[in-house]
N, C-alpha and C. Protein backbone atom coordinates (compact mmCIF):
# COMPACT_ATOMS: atom_id res chain seq x y z
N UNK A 1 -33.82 -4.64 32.55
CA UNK A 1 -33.02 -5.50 31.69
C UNK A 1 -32.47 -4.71 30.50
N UNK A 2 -33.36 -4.06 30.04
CA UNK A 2 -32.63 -2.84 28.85
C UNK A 2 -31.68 -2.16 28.84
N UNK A 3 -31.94 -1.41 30.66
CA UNK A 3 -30.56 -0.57 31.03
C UNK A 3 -29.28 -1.32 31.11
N UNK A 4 -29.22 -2.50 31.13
CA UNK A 4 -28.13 -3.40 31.75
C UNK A 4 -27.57 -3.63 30.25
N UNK A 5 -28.46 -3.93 29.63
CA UNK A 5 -28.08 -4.50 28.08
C UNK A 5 -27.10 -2.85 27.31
N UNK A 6 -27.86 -1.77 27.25
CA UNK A 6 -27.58 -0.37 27.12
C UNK A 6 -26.28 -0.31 27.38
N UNK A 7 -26.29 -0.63 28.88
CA UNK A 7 -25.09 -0.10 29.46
C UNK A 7 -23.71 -0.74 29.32
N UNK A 8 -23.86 -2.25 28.92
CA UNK A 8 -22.58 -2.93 28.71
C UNK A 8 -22.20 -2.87 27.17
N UNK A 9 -23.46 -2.13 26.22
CA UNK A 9 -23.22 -1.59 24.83
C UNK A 9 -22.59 -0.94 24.95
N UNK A 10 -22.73 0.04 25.76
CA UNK A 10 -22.32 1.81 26.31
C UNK A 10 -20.93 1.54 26.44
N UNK A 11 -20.25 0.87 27.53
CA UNK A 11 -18.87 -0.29 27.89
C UNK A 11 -18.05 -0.48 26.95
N UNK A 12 -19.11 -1.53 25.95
CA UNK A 12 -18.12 -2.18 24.92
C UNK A 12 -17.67 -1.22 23.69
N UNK A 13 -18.62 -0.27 23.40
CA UNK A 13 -17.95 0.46 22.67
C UNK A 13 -16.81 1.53 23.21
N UNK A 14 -17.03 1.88 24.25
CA UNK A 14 -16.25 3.09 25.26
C UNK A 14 -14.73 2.16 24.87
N UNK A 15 -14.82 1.09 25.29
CA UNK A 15 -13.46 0.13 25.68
C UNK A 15 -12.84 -0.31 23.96
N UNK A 16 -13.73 -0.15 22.89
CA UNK A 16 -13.35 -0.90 21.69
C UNK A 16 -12.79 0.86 21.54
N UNK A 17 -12.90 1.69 21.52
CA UNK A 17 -12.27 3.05 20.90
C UNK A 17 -11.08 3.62 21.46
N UNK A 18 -10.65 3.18 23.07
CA UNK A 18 -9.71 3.10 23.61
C UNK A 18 -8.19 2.35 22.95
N UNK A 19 -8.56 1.43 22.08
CA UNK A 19 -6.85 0.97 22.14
C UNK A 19 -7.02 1.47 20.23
N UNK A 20 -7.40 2.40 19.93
CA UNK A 20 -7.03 2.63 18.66
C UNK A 20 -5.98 4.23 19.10
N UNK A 21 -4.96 4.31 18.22
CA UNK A 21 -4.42 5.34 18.43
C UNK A 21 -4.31 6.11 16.94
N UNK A 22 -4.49 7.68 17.68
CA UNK A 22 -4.68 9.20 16.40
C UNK A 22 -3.30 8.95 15.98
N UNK A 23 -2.97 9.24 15.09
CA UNK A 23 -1.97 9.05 14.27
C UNK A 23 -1.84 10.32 13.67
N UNK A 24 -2.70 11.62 13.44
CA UNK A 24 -2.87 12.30 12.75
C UNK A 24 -1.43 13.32 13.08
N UNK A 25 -1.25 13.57 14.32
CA UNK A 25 -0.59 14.37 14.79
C UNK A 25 0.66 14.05 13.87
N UNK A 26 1.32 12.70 14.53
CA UNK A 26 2.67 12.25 14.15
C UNK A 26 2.55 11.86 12.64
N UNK A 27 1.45 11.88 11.77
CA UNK A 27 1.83 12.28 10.35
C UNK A 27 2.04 13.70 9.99
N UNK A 28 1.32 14.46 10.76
CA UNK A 28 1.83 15.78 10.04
C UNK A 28 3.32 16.11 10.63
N UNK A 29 3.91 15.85 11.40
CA UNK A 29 5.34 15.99 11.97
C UNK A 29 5.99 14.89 10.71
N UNK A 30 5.70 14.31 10.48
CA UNK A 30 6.24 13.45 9.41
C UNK A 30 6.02 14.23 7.93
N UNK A 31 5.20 14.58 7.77
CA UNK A 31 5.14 15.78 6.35
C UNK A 31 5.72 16.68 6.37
N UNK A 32 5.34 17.71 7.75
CA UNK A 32 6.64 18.78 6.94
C UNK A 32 7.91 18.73 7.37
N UNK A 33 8.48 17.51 8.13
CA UNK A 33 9.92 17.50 7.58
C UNK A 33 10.08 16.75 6.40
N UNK A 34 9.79 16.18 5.93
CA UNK A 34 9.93 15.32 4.38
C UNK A 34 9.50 16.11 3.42
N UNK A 35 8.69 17.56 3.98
CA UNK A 35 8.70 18.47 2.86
C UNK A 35 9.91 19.40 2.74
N UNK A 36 10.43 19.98 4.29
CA UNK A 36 11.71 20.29 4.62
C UNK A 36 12.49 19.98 3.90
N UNK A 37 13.05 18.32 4.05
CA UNK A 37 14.02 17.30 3.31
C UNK A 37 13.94 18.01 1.51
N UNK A 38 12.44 17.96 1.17
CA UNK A 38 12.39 18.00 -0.06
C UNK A 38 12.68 19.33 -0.35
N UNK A 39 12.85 20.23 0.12
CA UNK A 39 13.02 21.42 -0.83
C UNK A 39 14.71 21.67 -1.09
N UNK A 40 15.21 20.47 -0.23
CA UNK A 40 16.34 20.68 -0.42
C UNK A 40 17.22 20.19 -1.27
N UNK A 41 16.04 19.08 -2.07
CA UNK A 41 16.45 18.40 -3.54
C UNK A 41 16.09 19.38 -4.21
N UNK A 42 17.61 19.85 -4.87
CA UNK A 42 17.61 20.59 -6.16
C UNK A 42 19.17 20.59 -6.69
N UNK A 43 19.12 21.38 -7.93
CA UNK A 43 20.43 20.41 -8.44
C UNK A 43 21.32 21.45 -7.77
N UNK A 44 21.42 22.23 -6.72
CA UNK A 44 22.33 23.37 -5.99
C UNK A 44 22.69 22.34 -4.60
N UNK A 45 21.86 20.89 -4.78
CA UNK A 45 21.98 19.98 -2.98
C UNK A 45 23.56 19.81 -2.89
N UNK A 46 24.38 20.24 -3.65
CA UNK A 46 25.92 19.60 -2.85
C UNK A 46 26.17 20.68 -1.80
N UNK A 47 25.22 21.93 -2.16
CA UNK A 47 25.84 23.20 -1.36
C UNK A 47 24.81 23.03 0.66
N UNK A 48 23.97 21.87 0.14
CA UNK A 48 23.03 21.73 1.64
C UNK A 48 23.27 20.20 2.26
N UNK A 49 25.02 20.16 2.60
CA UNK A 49 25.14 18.93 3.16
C UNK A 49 24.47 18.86 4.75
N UNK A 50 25.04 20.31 5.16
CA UNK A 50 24.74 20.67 6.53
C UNK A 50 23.38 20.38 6.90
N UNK A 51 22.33 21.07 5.70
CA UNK A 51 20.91 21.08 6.08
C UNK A 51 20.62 19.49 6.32
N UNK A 52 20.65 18.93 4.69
CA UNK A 52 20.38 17.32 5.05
C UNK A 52 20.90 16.95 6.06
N UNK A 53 22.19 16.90 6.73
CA UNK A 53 22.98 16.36 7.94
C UNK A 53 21.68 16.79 9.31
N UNK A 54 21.40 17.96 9.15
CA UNK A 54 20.23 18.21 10.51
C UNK A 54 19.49 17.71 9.91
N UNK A 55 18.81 17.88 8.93
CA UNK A 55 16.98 17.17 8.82
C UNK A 55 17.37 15.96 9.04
N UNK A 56 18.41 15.17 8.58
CA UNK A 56 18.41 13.80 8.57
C UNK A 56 18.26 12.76 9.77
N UNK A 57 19.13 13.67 11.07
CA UNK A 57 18.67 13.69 12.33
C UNK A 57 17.66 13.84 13.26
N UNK A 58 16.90 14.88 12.34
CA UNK A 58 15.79 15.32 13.21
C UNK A 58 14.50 13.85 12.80
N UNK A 59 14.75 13.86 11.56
CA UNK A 59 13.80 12.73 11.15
C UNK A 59 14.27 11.23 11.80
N UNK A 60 15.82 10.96 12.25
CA UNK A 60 15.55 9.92 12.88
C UNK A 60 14.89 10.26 14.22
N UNK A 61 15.40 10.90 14.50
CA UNK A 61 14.73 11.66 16.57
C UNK A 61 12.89 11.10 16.29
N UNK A 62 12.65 11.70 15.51
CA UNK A 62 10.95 11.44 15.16
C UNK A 62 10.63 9.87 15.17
N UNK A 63 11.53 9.45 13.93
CA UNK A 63 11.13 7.71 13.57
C UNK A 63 11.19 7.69 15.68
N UNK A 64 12.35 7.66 16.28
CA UNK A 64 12.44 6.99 17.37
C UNK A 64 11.33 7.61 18.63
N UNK A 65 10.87 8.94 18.40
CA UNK A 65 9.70 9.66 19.21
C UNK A 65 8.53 8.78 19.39
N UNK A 66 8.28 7.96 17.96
CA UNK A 66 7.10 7.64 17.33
C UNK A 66 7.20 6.12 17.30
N UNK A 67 8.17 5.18 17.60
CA UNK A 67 8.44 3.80 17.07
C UNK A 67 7.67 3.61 17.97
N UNK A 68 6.90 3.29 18.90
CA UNK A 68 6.14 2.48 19.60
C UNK A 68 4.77 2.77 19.07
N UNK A 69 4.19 3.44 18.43
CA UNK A 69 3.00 4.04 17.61
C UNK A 69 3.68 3.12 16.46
N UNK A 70 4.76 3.34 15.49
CA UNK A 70 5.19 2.65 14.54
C UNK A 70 4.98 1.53 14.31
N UNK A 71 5.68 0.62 15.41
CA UNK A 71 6.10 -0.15 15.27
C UNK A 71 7.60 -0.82 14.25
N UNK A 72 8.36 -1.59 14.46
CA UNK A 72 9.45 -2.17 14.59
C UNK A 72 9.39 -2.03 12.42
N UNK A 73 8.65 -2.10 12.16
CA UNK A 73 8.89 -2.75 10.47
C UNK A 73 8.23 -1.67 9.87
N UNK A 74 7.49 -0.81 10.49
CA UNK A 74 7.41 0.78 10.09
C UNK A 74 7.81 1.51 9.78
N UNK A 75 9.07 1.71 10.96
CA UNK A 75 9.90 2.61 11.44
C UNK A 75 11.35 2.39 10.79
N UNK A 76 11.58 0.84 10.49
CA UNK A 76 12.65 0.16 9.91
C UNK A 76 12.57 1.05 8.47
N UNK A 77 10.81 0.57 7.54
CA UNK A 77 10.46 1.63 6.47
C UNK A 77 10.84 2.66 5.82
N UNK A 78 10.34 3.26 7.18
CA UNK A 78 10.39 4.77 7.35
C UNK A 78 11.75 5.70 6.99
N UNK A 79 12.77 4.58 7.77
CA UNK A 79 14.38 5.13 7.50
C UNK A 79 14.83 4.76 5.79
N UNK A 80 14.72 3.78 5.74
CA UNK A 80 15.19 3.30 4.49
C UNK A 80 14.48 3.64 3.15
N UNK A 81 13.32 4.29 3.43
CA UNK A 81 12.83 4.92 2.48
C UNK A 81 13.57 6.46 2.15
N UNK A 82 13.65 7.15 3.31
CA UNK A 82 13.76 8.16 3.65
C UNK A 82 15.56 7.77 2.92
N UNK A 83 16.10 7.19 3.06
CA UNK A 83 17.61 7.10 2.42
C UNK A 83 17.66 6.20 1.60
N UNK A 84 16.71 6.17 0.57
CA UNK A 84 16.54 5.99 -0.65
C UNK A 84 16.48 6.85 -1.44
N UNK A 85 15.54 8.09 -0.93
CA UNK A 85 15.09 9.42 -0.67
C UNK A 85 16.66 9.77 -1.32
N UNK A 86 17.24 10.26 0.04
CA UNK A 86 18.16 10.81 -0.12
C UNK A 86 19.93 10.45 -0.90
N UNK A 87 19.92 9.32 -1.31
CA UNK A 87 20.76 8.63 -2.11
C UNK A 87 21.13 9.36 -2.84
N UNK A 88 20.96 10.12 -4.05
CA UNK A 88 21.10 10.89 -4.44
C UNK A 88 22.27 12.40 -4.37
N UNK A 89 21.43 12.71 -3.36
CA UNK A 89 21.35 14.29 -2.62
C UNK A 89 22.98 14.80 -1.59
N UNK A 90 22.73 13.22 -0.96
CA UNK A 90 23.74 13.14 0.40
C UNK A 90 23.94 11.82 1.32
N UNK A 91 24.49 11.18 0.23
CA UNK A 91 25.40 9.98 0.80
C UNK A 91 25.54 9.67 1.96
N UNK A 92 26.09 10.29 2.86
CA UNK A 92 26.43 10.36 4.36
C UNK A 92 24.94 10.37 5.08
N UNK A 93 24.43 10.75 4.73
CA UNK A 93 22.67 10.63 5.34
C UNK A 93 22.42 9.34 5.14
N UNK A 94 22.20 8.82 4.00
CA UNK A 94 21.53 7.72 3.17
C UNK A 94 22.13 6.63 4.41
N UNK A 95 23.72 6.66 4.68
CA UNK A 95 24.39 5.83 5.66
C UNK A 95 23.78 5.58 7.25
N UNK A 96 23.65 6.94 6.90
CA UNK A 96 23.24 7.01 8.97
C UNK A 96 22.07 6.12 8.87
N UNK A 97 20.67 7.04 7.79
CA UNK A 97 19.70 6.47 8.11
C UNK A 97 19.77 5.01 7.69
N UNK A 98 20.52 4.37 6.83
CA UNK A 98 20.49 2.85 7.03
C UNK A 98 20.76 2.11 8.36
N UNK A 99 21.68 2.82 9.10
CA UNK A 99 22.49 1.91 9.88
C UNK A 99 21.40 2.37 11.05
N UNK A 100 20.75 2.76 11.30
CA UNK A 100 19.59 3.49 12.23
C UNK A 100 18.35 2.12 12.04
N UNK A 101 17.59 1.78 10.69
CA UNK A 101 17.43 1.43 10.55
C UNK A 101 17.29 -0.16 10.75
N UNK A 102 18.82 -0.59 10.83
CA UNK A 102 19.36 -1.49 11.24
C UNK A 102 18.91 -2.00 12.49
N UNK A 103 19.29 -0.78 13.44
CA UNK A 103 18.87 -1.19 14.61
C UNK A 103 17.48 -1.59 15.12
N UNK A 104 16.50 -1.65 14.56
CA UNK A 104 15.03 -2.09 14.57
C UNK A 104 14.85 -3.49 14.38
């Protein structure tokens, strides 16, 4: 009777650790491009439209790599923070990632 009891402990925890997901990975892919992004705020950013124009892309590619880990109001977040972020810096970014955004 112990082993039986043991064993569906053994089960329920095996099965409760299964639907949690590591996240760790897809935050650090999320840090160092937003550290990327950031080194490119400085008051010389009119001369790194190009750069922001790629990071800005690469970071949506990610939001959309990752939206099912995200989820829908995460990922929505994620953009609109990120071109809040960049408001500033490069206009034309701030746009994309809104309208990206949008689509969530």
């Amino acid at each position: 009777m112990m082993r039986l009891v043991a064993g569906l402990l053994l089960i329920v925890f095996l099965v409760a650790g299964c639907g949690q997901k590591d996240t760790t990975a897809m935050n650090h892919k999320f840090e160092r491009l937003e550290y990327q992004i950031s080194t490119l705020e400085t008051i010389n950013s009119s001369f790194n439209d190009q750069h922001f124009a790629k990071l800005t892309q690469k970071y949506i590619a990610l939001v959309h790599e990752y939206q099912d880990t995200l989820g829908k109001d995460e990922a929505r977040k994620r953009l609109i923070d990120m071109g809040e972020q960049l408001d500033s810096y490069c206009l034309p970014c701030t746009g994309v990632l809104y309208v990206e955004a949008k689509k969530f």
